[in-house]
PDB file of N, CA and C in Angstrom:
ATOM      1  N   UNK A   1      83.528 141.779 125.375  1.00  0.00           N
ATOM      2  CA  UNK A   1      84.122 140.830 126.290  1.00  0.00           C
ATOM      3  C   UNK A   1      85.088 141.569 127.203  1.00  0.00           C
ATOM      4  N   UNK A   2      84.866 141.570 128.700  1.00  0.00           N
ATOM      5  CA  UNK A   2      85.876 141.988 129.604  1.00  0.00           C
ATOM      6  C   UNK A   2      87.168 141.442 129.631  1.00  0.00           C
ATOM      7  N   UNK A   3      88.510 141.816 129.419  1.00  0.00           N
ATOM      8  CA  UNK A   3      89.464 140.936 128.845  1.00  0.00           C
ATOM      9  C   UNK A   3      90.133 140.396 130.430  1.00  0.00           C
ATOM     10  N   UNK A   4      90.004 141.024 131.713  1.00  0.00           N
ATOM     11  CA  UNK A   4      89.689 140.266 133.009  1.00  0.00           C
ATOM     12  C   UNK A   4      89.230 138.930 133.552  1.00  0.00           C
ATOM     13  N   UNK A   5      87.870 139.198 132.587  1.00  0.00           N
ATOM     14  CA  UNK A   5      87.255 137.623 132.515  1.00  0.00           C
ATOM     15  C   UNK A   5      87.543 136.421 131.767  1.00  0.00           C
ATOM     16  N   UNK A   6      88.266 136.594 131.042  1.00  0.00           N
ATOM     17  CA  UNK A   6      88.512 135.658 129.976  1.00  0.00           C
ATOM     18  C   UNK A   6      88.957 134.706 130.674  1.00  0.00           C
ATOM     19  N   UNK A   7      89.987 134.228 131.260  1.00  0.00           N
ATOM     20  CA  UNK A   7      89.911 132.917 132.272  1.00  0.00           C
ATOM     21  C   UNK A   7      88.299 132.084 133.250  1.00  0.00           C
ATOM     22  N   UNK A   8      87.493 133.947 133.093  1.00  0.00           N
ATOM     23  CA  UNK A   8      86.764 132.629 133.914  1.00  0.00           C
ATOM     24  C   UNK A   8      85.528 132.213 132.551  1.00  0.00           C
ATOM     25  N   UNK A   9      85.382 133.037 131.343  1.00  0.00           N
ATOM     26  CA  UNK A   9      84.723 132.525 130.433  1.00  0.00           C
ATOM     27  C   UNK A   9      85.245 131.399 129.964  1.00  0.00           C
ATOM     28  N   UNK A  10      86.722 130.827 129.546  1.00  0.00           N
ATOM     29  CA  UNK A  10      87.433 129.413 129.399  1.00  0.00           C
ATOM     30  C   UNK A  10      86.756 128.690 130.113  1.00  0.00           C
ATOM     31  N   UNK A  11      86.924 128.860 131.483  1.00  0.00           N
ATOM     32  CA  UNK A  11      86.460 128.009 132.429  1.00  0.00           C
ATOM     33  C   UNK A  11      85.150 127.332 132.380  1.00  0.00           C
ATOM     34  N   UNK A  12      84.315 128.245 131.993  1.00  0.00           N
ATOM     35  CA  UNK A  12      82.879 127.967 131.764  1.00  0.00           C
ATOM     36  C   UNK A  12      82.341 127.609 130.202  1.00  0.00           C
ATOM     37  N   UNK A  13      83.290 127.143 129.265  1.00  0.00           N
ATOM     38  CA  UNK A  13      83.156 126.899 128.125  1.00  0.00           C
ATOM     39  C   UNK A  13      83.869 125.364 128.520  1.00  0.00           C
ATOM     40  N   UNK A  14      84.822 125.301 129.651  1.00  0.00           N
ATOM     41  CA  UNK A  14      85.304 123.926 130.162  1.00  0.00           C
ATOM     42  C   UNK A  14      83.952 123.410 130.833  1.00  0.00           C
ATOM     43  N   UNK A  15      83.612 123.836 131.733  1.00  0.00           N
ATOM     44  CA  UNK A  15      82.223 123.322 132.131  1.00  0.00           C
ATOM     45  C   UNK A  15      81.281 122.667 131.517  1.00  0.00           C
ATOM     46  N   UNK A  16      81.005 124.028 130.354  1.00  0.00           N
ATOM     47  CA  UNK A  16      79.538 123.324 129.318  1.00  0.00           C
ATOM     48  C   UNK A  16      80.448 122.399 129.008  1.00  0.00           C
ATOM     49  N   UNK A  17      81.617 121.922 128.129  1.00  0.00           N
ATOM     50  CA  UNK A  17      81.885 120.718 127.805  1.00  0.00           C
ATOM     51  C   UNK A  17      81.782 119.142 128.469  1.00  0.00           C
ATOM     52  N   UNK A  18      82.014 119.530 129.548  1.00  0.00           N
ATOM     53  CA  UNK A  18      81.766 118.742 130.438  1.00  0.00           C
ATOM     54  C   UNK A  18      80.011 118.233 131.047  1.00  0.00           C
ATOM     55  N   UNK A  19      79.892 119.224 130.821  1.00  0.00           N
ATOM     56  CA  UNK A  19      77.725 118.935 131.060  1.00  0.00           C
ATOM     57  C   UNK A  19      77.411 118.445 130.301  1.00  0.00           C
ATOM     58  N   UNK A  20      77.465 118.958 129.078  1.00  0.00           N
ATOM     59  CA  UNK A  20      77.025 118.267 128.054  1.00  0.00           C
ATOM     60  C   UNK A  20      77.446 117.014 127.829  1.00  0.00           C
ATOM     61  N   UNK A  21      78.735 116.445 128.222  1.00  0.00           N
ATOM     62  CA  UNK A  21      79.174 114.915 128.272  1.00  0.00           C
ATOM     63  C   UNK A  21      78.650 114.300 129.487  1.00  0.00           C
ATOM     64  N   UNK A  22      78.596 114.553 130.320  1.00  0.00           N
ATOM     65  CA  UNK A  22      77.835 114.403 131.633  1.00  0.00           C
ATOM     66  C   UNK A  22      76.569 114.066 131.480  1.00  0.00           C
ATOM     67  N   UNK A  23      75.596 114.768 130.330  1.00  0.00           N
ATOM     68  CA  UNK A  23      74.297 114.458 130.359  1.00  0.00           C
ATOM     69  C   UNK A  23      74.196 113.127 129.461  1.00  0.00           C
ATOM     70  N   UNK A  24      75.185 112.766 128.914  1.00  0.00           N
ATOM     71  CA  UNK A  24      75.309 111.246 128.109  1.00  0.00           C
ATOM     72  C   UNK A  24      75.392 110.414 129.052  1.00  0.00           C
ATOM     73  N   UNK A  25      76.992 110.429 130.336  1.00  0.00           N
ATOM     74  CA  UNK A  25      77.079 109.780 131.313  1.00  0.00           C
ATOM     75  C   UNK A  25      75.312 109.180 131.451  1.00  0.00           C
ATOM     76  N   UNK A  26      75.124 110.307 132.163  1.00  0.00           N
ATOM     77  CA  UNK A  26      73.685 109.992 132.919  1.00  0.00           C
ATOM     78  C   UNK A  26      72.980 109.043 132.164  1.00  0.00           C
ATOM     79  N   UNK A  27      72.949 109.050 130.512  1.00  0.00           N
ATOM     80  CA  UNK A  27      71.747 108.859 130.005  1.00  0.00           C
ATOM     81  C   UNK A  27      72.100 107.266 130.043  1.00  0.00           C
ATOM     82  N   UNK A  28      73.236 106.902 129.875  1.00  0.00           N
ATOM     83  CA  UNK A  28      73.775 105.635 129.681  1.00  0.00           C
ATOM     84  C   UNK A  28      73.706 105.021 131.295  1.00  0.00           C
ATOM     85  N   UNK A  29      73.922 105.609 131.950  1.00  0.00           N
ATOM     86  CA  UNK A  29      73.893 104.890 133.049  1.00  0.00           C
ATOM     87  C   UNK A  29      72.603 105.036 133.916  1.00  0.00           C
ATOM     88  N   UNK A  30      71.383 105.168 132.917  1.00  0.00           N
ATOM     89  CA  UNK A  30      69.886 104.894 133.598  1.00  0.00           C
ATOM     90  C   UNK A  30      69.303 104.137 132.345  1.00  0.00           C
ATOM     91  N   UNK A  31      69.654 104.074 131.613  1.00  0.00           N
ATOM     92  CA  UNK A  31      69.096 103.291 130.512  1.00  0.00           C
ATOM     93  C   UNK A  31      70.238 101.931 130.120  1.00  0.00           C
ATOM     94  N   UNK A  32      71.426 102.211 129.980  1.00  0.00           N
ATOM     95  CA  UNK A  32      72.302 101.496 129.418  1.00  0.00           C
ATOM     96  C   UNK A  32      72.292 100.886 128.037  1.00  0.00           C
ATOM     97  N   UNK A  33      71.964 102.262 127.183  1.00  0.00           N
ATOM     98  CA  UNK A  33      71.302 102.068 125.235  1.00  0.00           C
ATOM     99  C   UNK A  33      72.904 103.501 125.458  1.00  0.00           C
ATOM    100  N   UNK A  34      73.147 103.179 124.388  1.00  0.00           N
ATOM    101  CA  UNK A  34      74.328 104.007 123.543  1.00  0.00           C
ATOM    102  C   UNK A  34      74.039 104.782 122.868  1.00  0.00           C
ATOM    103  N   UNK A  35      73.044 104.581 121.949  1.00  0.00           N
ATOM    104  CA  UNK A  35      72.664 105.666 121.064  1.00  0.00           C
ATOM    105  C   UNK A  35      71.614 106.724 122.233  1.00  0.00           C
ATOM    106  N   UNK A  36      70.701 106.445 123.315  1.00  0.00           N
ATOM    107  CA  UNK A  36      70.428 107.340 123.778  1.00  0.00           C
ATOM    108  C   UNK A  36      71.651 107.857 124.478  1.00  0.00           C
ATOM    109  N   UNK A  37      72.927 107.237 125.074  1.00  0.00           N
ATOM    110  CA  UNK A  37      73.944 108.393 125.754  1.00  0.00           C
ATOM    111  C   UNK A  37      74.571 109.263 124.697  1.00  0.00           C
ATOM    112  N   UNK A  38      74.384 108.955 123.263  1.00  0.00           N
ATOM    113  CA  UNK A  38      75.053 109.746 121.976  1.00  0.00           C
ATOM    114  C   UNK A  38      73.947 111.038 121.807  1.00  0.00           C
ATOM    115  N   UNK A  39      72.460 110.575 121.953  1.00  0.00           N
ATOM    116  CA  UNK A  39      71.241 111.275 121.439  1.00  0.00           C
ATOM    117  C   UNK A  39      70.997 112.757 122.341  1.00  0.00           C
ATOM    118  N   UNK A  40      71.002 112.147 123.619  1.00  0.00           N
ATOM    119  CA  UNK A  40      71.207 113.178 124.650  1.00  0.00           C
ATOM    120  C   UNK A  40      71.523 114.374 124.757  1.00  0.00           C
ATOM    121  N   UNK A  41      72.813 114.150 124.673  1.00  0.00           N
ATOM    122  CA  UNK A  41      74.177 115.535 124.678  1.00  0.00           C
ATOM    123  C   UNK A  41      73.641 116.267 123.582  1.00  0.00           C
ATOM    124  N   UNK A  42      73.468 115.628 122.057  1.00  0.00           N
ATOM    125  CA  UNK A  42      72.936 115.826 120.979  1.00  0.00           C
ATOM    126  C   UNK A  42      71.507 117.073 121.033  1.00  0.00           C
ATOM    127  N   UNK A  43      71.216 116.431 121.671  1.00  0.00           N
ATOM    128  CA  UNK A  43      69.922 117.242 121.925  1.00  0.00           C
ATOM    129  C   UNK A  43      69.819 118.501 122.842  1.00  0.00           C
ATOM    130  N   UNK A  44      70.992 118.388 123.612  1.00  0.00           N
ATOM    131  CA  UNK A  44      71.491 119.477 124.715  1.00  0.00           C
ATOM    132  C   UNK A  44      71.850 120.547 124.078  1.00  0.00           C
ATOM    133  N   UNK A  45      72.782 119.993 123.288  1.00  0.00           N
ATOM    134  CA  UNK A  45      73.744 120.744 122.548  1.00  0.00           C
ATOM    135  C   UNK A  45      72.363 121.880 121.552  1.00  0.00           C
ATOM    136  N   UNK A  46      71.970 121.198 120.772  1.00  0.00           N
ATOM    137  CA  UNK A  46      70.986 122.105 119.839  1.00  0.00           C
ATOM    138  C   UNK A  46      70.338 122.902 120.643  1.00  0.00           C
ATOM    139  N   UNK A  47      69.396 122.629 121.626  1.00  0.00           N
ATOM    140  CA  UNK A  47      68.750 123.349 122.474  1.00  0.00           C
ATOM    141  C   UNK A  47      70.062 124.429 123.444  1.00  0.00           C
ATOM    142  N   UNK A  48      70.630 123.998 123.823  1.00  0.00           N
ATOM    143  CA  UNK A  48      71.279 125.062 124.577  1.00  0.00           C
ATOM    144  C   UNK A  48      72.157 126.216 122.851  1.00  0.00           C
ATOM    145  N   UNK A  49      72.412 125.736 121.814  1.00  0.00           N
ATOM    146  CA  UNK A  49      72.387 126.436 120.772  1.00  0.00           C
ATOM    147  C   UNK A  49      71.613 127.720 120.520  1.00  0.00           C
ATOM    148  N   UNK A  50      70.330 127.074 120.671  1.00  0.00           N
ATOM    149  CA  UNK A  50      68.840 127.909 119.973  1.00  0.00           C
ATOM    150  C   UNK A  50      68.581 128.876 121.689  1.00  0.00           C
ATOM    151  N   UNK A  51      68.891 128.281 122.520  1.00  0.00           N
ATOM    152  CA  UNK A  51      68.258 129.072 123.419  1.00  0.00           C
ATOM    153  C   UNK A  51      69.318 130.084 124.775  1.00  0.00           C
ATOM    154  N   UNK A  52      70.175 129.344 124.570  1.00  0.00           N
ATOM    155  CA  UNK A  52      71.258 129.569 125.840  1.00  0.00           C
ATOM    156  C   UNK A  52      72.482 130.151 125.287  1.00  0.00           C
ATOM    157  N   UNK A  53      72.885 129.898 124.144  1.00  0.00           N
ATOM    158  CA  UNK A  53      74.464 129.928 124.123  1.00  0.00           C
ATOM    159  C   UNK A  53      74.193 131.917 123.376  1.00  0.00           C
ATOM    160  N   UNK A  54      75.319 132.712 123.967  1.00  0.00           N
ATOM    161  CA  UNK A  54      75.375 134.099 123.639  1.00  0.00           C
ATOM    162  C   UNK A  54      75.445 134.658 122.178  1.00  0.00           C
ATOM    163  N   UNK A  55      75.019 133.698 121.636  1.00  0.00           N
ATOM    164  CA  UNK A  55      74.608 134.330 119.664  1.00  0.00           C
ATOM    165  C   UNK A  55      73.112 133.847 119.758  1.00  0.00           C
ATOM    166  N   UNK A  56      72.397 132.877 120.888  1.00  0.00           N
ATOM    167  CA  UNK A  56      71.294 132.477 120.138  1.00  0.00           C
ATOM    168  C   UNK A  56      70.243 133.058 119.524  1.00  0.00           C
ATOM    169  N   UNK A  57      69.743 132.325 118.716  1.00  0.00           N
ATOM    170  CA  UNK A  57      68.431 132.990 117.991  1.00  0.00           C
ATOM    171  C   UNK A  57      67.424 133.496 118.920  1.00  0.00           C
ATOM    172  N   UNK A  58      67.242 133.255 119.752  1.00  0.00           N
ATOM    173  CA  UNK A  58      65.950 133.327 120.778  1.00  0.00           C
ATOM    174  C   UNK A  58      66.349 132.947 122.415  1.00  0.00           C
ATOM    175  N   UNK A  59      67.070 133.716 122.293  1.00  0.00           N
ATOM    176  CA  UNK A  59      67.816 133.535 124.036  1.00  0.00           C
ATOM    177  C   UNK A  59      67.245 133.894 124.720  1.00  0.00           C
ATOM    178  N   UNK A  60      67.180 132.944 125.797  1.00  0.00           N
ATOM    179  CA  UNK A  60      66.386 133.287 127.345  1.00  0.00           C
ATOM    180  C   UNK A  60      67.017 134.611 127.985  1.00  0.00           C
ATOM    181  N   UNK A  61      65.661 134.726 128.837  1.00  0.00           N
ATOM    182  CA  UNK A  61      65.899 136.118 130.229  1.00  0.00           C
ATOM    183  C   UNK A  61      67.193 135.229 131.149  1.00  0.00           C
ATOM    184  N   UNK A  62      67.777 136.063 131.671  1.00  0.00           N
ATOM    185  CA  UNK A  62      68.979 135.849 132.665  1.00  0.00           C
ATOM    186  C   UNK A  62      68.693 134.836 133.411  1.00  0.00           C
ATOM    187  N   UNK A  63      67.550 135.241 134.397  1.00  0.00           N
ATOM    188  CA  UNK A  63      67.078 134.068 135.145  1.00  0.00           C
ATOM    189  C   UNK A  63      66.670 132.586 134.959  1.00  0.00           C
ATOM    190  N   UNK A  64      65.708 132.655 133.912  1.00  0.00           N
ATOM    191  CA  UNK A  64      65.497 131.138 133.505  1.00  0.00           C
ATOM    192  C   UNK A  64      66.973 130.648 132.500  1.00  0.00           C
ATOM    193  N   UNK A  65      67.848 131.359 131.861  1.00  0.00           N
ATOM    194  CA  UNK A  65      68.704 130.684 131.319  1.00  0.00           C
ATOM    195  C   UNK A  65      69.873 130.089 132.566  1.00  0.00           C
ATOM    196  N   UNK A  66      70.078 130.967 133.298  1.00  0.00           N
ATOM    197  CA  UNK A  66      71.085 130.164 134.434  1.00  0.00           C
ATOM    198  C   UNK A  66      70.478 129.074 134.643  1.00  0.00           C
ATOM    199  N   UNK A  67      68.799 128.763 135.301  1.00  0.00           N
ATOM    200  CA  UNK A  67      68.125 127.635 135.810  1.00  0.00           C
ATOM    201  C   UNK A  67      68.370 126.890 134.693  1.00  0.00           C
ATOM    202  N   UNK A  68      68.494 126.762 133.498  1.00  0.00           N
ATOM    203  CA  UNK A  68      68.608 126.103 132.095  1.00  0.00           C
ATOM    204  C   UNK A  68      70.104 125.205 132.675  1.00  0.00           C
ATOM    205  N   UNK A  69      71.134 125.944 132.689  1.00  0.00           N
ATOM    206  CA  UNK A  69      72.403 125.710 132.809  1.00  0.00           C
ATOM    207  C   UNK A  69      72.767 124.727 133.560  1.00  0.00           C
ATOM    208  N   UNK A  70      72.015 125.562 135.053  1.00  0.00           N
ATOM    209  CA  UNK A  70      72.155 124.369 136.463  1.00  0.00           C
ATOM    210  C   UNK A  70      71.781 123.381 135.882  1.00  0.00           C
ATOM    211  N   UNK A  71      70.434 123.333 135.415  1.00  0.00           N
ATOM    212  CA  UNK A  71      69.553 121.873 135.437  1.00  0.00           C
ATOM    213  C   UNK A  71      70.534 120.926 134.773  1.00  0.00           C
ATOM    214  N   UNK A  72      71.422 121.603 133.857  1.00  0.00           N
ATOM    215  CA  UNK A  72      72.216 120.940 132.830  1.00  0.00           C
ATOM    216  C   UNK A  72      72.996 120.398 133.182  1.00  0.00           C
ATOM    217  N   UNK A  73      74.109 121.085 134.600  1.00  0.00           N
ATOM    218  CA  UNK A  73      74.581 120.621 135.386  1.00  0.00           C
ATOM    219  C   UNK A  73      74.599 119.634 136.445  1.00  0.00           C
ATOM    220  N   UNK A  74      73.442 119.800 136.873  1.00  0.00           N
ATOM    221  CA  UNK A  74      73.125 118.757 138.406  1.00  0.00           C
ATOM    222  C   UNK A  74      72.685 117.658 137.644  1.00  0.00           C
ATOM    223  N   UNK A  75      72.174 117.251 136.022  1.00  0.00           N
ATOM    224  CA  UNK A  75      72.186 116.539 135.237  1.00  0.00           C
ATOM    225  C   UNK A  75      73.778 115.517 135.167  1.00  0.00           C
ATOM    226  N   UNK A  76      74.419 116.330 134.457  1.00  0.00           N
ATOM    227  CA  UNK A  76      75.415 115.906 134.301  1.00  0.00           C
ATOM    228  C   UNK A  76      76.479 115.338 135.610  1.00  0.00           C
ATOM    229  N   UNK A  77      76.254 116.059 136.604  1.00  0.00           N
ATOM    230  CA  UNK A  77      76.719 115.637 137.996  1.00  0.00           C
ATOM    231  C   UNK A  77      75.887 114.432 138.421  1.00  0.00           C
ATOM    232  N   UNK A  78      75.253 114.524 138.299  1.00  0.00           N
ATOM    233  CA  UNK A  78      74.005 113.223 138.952  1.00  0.00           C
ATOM    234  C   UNK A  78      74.991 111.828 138.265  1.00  0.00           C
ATOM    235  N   UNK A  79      75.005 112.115 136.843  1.00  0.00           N
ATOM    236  CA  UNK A  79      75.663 111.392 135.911  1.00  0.00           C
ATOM    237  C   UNK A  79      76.787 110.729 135.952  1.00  0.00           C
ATOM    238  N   UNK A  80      77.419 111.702 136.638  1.00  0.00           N
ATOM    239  CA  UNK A  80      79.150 110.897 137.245  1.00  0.00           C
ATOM    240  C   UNK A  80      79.249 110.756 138.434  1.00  0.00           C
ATOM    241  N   UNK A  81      78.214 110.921 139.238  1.00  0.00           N
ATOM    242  CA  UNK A  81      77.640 110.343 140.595  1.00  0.00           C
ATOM    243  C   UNK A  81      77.577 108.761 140.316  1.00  0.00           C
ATOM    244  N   UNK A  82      76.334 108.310 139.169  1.00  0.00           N
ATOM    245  CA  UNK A  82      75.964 107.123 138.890  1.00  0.00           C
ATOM    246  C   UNK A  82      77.095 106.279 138.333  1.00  0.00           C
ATOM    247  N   UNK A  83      78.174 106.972 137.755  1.00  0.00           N
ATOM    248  CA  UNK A  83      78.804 106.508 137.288  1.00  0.00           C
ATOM    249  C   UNK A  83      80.466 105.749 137.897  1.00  0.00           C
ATOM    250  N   UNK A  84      79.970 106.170 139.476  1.00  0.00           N
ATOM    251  CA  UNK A  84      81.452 105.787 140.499  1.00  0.00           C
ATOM    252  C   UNK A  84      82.038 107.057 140.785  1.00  0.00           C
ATOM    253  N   UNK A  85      81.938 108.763 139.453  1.00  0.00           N
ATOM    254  CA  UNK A  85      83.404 109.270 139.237  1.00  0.00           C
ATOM    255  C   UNK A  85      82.651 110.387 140.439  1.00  0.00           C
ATOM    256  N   UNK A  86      82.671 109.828 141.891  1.00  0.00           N
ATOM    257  CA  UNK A  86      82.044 110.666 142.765  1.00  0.00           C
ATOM    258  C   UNK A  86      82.714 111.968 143.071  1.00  0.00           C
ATOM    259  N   UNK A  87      84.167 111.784 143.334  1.00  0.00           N
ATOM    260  CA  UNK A  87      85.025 113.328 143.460  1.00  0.00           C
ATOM    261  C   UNK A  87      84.903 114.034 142.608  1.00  0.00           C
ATOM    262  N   UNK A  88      85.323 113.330 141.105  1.00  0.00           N
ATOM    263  CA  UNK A  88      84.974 114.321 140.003  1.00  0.00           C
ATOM    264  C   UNK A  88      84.081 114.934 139.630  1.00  0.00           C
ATOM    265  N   UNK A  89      82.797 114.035 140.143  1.00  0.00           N
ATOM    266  CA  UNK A  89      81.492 114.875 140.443  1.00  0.00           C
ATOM    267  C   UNK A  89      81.356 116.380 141.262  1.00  0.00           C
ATOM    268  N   UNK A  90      81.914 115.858 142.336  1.00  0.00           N
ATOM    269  CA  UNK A  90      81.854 116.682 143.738  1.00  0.00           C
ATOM    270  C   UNK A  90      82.603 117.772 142.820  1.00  0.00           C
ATOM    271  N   UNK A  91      84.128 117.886 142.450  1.00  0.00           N
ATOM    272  CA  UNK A  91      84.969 118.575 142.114  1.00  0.00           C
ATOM    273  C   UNK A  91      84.329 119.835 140.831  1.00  0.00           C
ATOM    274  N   UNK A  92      83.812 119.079 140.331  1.00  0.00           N
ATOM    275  CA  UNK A  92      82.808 119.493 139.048  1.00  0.00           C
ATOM    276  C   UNK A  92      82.143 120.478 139.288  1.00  0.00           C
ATOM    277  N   UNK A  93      81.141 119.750 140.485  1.00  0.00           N
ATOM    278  CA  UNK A  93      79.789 120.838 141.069  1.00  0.00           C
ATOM    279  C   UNK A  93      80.086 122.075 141.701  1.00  0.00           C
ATOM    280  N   UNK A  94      81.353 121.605 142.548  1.00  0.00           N
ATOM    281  CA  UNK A  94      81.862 123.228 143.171  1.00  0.00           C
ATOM    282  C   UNK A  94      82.512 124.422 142.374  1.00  0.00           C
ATOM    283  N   UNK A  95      83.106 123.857 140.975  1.00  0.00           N
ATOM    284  CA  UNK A  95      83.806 124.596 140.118  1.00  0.00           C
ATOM    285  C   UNK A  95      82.927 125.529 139.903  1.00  0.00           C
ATOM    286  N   UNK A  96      81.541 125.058 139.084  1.00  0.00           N
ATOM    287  CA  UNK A  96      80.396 125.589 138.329  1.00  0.00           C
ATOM    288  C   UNK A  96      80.141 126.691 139.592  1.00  0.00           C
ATOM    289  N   UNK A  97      79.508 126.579 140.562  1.00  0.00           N
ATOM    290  CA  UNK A  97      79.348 127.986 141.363  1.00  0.00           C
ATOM    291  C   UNK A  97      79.645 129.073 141.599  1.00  0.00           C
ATOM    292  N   UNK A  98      81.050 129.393 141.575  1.00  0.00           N
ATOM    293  CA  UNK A  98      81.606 130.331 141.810  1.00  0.00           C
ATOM    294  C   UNK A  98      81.652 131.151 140.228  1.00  0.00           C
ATOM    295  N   UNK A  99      81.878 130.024 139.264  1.00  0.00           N
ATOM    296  CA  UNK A  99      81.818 130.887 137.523  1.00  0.00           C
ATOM    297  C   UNK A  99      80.632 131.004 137.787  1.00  0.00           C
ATOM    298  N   UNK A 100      79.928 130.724 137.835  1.00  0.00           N
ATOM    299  CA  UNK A 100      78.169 131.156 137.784  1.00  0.00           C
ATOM    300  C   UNK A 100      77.971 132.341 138.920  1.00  0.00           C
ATOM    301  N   UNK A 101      78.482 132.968 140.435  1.00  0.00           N
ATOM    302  CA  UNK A 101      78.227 133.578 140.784  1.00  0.00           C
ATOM    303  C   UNK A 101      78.890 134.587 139.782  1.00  0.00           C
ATOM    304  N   UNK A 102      80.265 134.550 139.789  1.00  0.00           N
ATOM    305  CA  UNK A 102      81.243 136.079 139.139  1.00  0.00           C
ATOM    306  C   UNK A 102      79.972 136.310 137.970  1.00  0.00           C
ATOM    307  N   UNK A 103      80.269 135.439 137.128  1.00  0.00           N
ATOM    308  CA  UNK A 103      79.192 135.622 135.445  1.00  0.00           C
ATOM    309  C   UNK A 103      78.168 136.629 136.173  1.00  0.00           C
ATOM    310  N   UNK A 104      76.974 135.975 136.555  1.00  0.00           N
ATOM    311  CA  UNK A 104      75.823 136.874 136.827  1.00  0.00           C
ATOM    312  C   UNK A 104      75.931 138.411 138.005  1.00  0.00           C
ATOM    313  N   UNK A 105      77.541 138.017 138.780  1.00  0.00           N
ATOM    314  CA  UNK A 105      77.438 138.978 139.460  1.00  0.00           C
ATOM    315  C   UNK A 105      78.219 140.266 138.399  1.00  0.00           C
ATOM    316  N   UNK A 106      78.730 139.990 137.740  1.00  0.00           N
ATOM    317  CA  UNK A 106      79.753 140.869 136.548  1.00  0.00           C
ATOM    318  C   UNK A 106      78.529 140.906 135.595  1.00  0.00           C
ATOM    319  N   UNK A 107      77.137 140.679 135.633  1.00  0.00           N
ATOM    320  CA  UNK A 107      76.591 140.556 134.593  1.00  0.00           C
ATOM    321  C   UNK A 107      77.070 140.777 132.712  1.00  0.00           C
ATOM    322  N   UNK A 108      78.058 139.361 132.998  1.00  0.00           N
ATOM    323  CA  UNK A 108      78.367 139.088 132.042  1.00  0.00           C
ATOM    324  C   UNK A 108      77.510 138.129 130.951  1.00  0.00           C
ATOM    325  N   UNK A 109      76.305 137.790 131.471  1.00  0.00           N
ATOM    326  CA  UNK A 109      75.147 137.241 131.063  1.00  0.00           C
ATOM    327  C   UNK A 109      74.797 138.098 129.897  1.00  0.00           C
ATOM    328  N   UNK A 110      74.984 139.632 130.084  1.00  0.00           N
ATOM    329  CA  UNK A 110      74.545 140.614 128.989  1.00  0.00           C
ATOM    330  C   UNK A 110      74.772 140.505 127.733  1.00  0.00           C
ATOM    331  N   UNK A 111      76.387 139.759 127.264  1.00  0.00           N
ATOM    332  CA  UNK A 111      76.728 140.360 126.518  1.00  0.00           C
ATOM    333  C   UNK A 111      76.688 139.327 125.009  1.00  0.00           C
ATOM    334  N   UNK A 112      76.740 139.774 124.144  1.00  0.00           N
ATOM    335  CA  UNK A 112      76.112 139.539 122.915  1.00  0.00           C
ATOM    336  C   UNK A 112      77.008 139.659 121.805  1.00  0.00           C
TER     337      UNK A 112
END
């Protein structure tokens, strides 16, 4: 771990928290069932576990795991779009870019 980065890895451990609640938002506010906005995240969570998160068992190439991430994101943004929390949306979406450029440009994606 670059000890430089460590603010912007926080940051992006603030993020996933937020996506992953975001992808409930969404789920509840296209269905309006509870247990699918509980099931959701649930399911995010394991899968981004097994495939995305930097211990996984079977972690993606650089490229398709960022596209993993976004999708996770513009998910979760869509989500508090539907949900009224439009700035916080907006505010949300612009955060994620710039940690996502430094990350892949520091190819901090590498590390294990």
């Amino acid at each position: 771990m670059r000890p430089a980065l460590v603010p912007v890895y926080a940051l992006k451990f603030l993020i996933e928290l937020v996506g992953w609640a975001g992808t409930g938002v969404l789920a509840f506010q296209l269905t309006g069932n509870w247990v699918l906005a509980i099931a959701l995240p649930i399911v995010v969570i394991v899968l981004w576990a097994l495939f995305i998160a930097p211990k996984a068992p079977k972690r993606l190439p650089i490229p398709p795991l960022v596209a993993c991430e976004l999708l996770v994101f513009a998910a979760a943004t869509a989500g508090f779009i539907l949900a009224g929390w439009t700035v916080f949306a907006i505010v949300f979406a612009v955060v994620i870019i710039p940690v996502e450029i430094v990350l892949v440009a520091t190819r901090s994606y590498d590390l294990r």
